[in-house]
PDB file of N, CA and C in Angstrom:
ATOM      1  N   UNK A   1      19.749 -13.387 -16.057  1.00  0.00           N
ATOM      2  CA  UNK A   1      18.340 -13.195 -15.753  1.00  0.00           C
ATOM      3  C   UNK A   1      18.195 -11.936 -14.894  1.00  0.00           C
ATOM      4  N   UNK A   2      17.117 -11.057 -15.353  1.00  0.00           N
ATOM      5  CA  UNK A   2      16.986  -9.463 -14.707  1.00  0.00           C
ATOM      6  C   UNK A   2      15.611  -9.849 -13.245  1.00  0.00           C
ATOM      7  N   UNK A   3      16.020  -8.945 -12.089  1.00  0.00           N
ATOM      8  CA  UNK A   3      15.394  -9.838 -11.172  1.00  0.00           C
ATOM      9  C   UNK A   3      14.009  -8.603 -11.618  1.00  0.00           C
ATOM     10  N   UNK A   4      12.904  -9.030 -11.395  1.00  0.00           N
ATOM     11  CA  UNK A   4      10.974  -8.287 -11.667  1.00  0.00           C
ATOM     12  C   UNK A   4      11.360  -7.510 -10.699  1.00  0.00           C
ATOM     13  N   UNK A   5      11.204  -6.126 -10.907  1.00  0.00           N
ATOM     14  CA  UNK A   5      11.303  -4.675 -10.099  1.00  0.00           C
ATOM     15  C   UNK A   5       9.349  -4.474 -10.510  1.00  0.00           C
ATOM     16  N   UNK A   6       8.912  -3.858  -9.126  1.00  0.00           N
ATOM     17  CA  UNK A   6       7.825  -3.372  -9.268  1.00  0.00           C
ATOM     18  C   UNK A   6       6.589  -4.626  -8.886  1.00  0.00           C
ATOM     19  N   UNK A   7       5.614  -4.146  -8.076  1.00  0.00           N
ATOM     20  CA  UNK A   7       4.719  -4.762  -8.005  1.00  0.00           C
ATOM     21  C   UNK A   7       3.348  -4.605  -8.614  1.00  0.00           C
ATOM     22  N   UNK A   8       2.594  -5.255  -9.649  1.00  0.00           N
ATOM     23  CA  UNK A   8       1.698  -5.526 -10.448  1.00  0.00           C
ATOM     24  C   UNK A   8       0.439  -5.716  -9.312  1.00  0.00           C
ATOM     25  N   UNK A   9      -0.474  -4.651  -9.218  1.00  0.00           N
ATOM     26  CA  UNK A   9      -2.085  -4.195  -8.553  1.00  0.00           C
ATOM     27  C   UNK A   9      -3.039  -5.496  -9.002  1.00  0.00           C
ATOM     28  N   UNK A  10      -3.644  -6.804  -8.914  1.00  0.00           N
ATOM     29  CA  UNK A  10      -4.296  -7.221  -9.634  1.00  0.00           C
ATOM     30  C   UNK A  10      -5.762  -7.435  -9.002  1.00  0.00           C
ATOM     31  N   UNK A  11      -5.609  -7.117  -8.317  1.00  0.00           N
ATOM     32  CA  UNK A  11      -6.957  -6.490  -7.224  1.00  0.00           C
ATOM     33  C   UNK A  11      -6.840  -5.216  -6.399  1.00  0.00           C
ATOM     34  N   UNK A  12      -8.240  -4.615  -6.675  1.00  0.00           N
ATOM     35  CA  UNK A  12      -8.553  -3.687  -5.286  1.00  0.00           C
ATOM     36  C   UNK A  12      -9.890  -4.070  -4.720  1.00  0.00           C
ATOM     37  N   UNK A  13      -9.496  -4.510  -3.519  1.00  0.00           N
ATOM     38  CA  UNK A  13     -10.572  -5.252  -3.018  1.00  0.00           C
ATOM     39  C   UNK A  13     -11.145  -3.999  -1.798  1.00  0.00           C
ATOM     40  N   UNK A  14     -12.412  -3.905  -1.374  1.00  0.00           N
ATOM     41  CA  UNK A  14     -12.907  -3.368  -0.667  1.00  0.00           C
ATOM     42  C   UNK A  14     -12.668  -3.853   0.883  1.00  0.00           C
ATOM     43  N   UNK A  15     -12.746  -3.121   1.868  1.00  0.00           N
ATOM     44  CA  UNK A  15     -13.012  -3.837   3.047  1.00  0.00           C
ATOM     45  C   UNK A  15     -14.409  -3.329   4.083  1.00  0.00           C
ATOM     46  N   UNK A  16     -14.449  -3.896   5.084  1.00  0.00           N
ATOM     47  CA  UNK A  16     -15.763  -3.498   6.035  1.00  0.00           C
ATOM     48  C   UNK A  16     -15.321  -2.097   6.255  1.00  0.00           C
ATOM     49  N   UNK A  17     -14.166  -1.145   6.634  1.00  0.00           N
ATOM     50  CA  UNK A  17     -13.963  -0.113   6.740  1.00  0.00           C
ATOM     51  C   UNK A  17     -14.291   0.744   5.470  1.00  0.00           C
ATOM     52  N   UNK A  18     -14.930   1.609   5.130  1.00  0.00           N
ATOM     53  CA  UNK A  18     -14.818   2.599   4.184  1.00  0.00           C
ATOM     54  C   UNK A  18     -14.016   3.130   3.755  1.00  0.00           C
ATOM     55  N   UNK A  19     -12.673   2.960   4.686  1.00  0.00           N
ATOM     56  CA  UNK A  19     -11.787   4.310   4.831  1.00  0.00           C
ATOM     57  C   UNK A  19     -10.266   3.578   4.403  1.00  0.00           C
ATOM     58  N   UNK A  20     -10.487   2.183   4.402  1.00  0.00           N
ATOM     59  CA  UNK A  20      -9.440   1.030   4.047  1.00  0.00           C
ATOM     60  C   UNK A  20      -9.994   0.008   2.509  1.00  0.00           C
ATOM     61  N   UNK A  21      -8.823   0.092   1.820  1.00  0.00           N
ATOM     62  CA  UNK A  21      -8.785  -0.480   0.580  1.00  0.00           C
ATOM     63  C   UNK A  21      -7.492  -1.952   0.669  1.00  0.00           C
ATOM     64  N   UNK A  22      -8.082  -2.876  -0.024  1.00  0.00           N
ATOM     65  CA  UNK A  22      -6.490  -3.797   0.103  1.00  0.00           C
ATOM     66  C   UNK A  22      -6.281  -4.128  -1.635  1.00  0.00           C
ATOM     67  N   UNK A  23      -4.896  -3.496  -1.428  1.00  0.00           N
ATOM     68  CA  UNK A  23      -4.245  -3.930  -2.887  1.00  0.00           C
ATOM     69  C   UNK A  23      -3.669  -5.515  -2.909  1.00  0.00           C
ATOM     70  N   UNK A  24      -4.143  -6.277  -3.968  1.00  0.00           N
ATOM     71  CA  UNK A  24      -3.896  -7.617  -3.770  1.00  0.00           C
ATOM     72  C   UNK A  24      -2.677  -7.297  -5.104  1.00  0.00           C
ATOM     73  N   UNK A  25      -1.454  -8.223  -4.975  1.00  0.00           N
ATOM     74  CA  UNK A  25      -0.614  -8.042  -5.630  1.00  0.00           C
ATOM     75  C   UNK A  25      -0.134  -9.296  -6.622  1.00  0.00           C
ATOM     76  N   UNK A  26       0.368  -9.520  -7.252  1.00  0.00           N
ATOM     77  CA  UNK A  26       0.956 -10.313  -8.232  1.00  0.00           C
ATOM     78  C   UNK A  26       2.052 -11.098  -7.985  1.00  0.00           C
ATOM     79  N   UNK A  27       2.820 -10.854  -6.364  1.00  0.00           N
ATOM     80  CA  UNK A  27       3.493 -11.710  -5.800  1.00  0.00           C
ATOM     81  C   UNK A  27       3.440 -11.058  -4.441  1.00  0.00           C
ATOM     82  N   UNK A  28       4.378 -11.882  -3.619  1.00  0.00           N
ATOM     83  CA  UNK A  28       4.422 -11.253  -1.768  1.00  0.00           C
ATOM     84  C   UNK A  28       5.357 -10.007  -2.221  1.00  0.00           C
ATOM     85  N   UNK A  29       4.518  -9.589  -0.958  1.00  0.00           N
ATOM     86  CA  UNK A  29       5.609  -8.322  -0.626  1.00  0.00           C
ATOM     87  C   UNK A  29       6.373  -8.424   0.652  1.00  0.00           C
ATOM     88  N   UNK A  30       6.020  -9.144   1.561  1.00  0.00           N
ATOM     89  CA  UNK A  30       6.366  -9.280   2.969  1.00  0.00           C
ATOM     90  C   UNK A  30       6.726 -11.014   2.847  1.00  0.00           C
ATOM     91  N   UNK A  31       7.552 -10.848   4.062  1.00  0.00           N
ATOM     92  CA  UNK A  31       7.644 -12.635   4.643  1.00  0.00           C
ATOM     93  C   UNK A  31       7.219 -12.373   5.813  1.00  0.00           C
ATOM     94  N   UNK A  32       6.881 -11.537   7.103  1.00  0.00           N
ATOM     95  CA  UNK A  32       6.525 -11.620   7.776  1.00  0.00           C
ATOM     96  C   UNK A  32       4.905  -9.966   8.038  1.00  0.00           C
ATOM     97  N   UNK A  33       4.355 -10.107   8.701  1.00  0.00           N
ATOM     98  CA  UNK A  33       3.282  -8.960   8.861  1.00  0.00           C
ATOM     99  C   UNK A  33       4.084  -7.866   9.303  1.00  0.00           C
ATOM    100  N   UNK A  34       3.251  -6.662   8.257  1.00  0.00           N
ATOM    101  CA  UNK A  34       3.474  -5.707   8.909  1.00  0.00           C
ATOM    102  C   UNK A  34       2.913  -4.585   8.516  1.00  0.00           C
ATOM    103  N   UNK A  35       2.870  -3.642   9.845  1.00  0.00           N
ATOM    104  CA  UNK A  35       1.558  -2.891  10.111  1.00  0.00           C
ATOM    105  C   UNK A  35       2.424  -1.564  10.758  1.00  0.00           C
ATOM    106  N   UNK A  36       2.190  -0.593   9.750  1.00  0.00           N
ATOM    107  CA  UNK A  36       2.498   1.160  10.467  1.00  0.00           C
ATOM    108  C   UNK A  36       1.413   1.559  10.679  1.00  0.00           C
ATOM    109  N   UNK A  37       1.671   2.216  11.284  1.00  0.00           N
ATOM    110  CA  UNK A  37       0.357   2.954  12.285  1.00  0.00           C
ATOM    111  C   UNK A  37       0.563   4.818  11.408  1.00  0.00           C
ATOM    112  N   UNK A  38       1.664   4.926  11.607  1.00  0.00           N
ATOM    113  CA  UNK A  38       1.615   6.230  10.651  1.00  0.00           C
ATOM    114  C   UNK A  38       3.089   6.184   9.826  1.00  0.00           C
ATOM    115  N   UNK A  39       3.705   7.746   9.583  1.00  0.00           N
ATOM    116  CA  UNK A  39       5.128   7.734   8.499  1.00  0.00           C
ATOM    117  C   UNK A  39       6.072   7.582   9.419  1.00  0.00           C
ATOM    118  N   UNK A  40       6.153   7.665  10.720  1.00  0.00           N
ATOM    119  CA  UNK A  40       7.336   7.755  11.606  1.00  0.00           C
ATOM    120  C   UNK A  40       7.686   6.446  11.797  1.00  0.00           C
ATOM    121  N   UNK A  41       6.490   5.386  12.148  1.00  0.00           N
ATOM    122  CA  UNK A  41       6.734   4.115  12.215  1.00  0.00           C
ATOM    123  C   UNK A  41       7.148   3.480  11.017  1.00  0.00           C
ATOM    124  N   UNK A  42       7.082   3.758   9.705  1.00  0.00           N
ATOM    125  CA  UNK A  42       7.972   3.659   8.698  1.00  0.00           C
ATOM    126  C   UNK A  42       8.873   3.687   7.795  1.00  0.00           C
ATOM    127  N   UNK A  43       9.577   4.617   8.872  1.00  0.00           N
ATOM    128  CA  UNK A  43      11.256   4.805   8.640  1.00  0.00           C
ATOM    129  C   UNK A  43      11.958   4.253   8.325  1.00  0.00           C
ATOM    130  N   UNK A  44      12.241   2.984   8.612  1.00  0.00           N
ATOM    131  CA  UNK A  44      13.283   1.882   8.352  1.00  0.00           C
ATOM    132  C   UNK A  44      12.996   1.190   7.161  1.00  0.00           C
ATOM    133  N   UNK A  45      11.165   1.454   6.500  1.00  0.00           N
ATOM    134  CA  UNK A  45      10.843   0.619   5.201  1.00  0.00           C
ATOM    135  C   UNK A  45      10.408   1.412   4.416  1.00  0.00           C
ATOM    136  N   UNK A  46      11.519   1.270   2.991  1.00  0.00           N
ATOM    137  CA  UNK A  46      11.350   2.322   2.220  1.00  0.00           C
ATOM    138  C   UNK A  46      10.436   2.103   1.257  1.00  0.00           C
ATOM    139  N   UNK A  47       9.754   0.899   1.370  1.00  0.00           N
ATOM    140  CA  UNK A  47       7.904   0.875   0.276  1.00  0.00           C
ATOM    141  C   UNK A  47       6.827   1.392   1.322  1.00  0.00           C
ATOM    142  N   UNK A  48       6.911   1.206   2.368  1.00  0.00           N
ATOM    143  CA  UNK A  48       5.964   2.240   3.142  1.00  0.00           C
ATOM    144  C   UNK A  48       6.233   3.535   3.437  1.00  0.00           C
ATOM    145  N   UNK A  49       7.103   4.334   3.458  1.00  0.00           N
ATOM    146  CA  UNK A  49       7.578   5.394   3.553  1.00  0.00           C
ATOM    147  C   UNK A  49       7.482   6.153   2.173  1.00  0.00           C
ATOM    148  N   UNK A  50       7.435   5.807   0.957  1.00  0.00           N
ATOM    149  CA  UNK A  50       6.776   5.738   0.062  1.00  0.00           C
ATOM    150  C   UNK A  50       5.976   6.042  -0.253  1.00  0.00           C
ATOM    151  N   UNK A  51       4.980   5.218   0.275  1.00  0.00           N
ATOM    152  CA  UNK A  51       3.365   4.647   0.448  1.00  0.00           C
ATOM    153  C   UNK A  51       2.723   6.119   1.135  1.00  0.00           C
ATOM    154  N   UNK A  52       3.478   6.263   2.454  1.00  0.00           N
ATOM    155  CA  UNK A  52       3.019   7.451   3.342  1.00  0.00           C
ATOM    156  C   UNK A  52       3.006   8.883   2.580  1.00  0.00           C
ATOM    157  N   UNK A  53       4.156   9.167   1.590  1.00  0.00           N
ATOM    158  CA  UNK A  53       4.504  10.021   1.208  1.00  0.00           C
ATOM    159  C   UNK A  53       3.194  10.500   0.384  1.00  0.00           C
ATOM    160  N   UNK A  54       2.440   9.740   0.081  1.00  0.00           N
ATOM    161  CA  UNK A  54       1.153   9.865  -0.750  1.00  0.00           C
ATOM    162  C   UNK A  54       0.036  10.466   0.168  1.00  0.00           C
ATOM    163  N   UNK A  55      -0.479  12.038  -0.100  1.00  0.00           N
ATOM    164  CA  UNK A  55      -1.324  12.829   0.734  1.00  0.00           C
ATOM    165  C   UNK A  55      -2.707  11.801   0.906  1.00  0.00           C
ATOM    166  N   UNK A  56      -3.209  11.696   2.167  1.00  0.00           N
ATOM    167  CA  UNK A  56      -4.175  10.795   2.525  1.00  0.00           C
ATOM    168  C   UNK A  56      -4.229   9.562   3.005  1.00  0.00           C
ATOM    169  N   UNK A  57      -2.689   8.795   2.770  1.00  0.00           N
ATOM    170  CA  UNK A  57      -2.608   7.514   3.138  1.00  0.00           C
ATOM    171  C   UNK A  57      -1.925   7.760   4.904  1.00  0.00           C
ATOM    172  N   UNK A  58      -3.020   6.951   5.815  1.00  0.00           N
ATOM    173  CA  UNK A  58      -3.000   6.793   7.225  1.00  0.00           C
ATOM    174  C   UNK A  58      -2.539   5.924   8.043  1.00  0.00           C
ATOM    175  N   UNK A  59      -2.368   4.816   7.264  1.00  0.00           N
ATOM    176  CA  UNK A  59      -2.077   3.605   8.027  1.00  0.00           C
ATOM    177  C   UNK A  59      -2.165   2.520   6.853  1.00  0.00           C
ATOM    178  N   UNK A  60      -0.413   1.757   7.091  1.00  0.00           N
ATOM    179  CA  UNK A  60      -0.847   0.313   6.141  1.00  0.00           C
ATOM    180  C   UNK A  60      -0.916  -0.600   6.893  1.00  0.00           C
ATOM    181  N   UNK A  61      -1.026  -1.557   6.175  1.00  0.00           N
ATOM    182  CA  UNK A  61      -0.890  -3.356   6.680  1.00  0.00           C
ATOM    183  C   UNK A  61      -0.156  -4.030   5.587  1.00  0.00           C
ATOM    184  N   UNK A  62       0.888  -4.842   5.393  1.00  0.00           N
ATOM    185  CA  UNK A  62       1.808  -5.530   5.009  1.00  0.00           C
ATOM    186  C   UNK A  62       1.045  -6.626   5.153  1.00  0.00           C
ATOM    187  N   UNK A  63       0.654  -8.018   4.144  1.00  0.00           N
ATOM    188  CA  UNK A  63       0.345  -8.921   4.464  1.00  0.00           C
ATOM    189  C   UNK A  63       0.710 -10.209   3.445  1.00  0.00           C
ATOM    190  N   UNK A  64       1.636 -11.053   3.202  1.00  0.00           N
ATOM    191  CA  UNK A  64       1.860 -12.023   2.439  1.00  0.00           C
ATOM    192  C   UNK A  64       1.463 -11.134   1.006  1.00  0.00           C
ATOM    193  N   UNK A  65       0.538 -11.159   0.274  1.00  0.00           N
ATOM    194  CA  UNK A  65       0.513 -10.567  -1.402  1.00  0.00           C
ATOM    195  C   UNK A  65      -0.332  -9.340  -1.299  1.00  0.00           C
ATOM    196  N   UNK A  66      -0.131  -8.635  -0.203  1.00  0.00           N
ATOM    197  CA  UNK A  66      -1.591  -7.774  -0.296  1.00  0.00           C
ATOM    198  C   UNK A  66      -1.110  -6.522   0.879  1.00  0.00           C
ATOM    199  N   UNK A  67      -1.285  -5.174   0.582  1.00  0.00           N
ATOM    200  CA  UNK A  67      -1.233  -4.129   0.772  1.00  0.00           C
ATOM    201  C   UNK A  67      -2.650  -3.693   1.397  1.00  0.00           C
ATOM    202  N   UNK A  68      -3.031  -3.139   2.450  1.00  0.00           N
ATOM    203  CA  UNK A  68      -4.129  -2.604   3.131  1.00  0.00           C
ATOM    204  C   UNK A  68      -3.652  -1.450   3.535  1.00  0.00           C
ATOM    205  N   UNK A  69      -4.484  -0.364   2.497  1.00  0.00           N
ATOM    206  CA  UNK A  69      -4.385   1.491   2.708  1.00  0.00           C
ATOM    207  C   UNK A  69      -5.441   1.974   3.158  1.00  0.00           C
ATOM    208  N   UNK A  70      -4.848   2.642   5.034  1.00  0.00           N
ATOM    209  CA  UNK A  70      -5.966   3.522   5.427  1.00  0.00           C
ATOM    210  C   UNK A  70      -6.002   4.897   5.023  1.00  0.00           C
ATOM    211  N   UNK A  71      -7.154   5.903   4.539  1.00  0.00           N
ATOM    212  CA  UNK A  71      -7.117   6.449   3.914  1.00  0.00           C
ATOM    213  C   UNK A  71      -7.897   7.795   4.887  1.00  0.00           C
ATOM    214  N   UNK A  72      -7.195   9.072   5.483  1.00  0.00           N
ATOM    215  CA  UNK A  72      -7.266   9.829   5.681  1.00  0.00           C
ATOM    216  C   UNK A  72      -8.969  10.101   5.144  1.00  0.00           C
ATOM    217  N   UNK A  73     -10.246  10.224   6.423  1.00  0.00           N
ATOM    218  CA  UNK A  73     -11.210  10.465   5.584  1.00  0.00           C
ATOM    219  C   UNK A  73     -11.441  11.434   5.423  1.00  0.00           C
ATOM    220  N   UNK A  74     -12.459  11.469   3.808  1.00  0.00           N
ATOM    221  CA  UNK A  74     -12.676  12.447   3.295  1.00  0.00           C
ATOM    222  C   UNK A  74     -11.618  12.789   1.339  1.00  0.00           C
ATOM    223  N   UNK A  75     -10.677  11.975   1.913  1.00  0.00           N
ATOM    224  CA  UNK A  75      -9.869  11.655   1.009  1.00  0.00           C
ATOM    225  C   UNK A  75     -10.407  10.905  -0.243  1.00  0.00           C
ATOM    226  N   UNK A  76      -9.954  10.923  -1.812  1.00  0.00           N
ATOM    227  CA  UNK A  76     -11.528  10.432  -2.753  1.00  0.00           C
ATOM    228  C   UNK A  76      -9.947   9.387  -2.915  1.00  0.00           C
ATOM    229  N   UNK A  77     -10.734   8.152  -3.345  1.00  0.00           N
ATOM    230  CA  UNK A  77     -10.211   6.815  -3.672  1.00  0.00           C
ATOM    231  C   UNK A  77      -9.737   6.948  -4.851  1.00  0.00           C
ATOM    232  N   UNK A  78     -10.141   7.636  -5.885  1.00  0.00           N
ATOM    233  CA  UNK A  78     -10.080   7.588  -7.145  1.00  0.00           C
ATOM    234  C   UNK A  78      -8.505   8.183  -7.257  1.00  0.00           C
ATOM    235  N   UNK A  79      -8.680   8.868  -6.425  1.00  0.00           N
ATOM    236  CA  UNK A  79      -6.952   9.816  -6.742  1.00  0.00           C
ATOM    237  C   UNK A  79      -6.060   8.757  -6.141  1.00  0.00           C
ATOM    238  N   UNK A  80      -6.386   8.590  -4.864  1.00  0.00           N
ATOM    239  CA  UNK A  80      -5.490   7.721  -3.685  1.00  0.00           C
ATOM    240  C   UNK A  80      -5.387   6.230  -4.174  1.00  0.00           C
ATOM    241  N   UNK A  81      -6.036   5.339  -5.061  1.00  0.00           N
ATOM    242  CA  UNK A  81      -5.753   4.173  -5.878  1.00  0.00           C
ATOM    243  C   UNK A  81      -4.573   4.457  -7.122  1.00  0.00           C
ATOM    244  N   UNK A  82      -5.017   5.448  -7.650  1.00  0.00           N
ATOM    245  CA  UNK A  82      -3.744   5.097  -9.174  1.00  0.00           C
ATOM    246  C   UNK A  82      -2.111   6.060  -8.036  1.00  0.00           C
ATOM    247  N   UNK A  83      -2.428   6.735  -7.597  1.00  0.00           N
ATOM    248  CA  UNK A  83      -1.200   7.013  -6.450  1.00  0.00           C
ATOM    249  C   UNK A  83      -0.173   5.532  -6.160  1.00  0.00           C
ATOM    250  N   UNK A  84      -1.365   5.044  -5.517  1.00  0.00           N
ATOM    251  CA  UNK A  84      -0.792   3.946  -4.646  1.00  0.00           C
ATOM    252  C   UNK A  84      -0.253   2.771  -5.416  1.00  0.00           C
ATOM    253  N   UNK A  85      -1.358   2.716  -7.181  1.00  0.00           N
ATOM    254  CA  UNK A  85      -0.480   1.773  -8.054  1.00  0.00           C
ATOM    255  C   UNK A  85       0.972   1.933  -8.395  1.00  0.00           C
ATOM    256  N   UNK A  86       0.768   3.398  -8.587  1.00  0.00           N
ATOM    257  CA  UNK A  86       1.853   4.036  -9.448  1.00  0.00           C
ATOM    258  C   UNK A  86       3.025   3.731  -8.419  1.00  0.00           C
ATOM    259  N   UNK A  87       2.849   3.970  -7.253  1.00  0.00           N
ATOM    260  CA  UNK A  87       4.249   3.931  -6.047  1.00  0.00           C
ATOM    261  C   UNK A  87       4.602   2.368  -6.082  1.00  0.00           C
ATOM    262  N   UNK A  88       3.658   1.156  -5.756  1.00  0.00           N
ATOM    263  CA  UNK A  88       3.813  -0.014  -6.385  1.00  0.00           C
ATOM    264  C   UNK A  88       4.516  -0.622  -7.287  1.00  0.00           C
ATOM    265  N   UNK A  89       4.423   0.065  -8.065  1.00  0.00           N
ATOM    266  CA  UNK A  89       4.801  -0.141  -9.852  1.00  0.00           C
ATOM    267  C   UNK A  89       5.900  -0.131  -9.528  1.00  0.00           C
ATOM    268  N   UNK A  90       6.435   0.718  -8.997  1.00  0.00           N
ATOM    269  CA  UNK A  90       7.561   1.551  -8.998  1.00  0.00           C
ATOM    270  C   UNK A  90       8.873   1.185  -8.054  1.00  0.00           C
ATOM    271  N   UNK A  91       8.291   0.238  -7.063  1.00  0.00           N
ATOM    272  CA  UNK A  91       8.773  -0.607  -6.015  1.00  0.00           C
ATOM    273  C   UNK A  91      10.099  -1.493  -6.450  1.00  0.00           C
TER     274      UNK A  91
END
């Protein structure tokens, strides 16, 4: 049995911030929370470091099935969503 590489986007849910999107996912990504503040604090995790590597992304949140991307404003969603699938996918 081949173990599922990649995480499947099956929501993008909005939040009260403008500037924050949460990717709801198709299984967990985390067992416990977790939250970078920027790329330095995500050194040690190589799906957020990743994540950062993507121009505009500011800050995540790690949460049981769901990804929360702060998004450098001014930055257009449209680019910074299939980015953030594609790095996902790719996980």
């Amino acid at each position: 049995m081949t173990e599922k590489s990649g995480y499947k986007v099956i929501e993008v849910r909005p939040t009260p911030n403008p500037n924050a999107m949460r990717y709801i996912l198709d299984r967990p990504i985390v067992a416990q929370p977790a939250s970078f503040c920027n790329a330095e604090a995500a050194v040690d995790h190589e799906l957020a470091g990743r994540l950062f590597g993507i121009d505009g992304v500011e800050r995540l949140l790690m949460l049981n099935d769901s990804v929360t991307v702060n998004r450098r404003p001014g930055v257009a969603w449209a680019v910074l969503n299939r980015k953030v699938k594609q790095v996902l996918a790719k996980a």
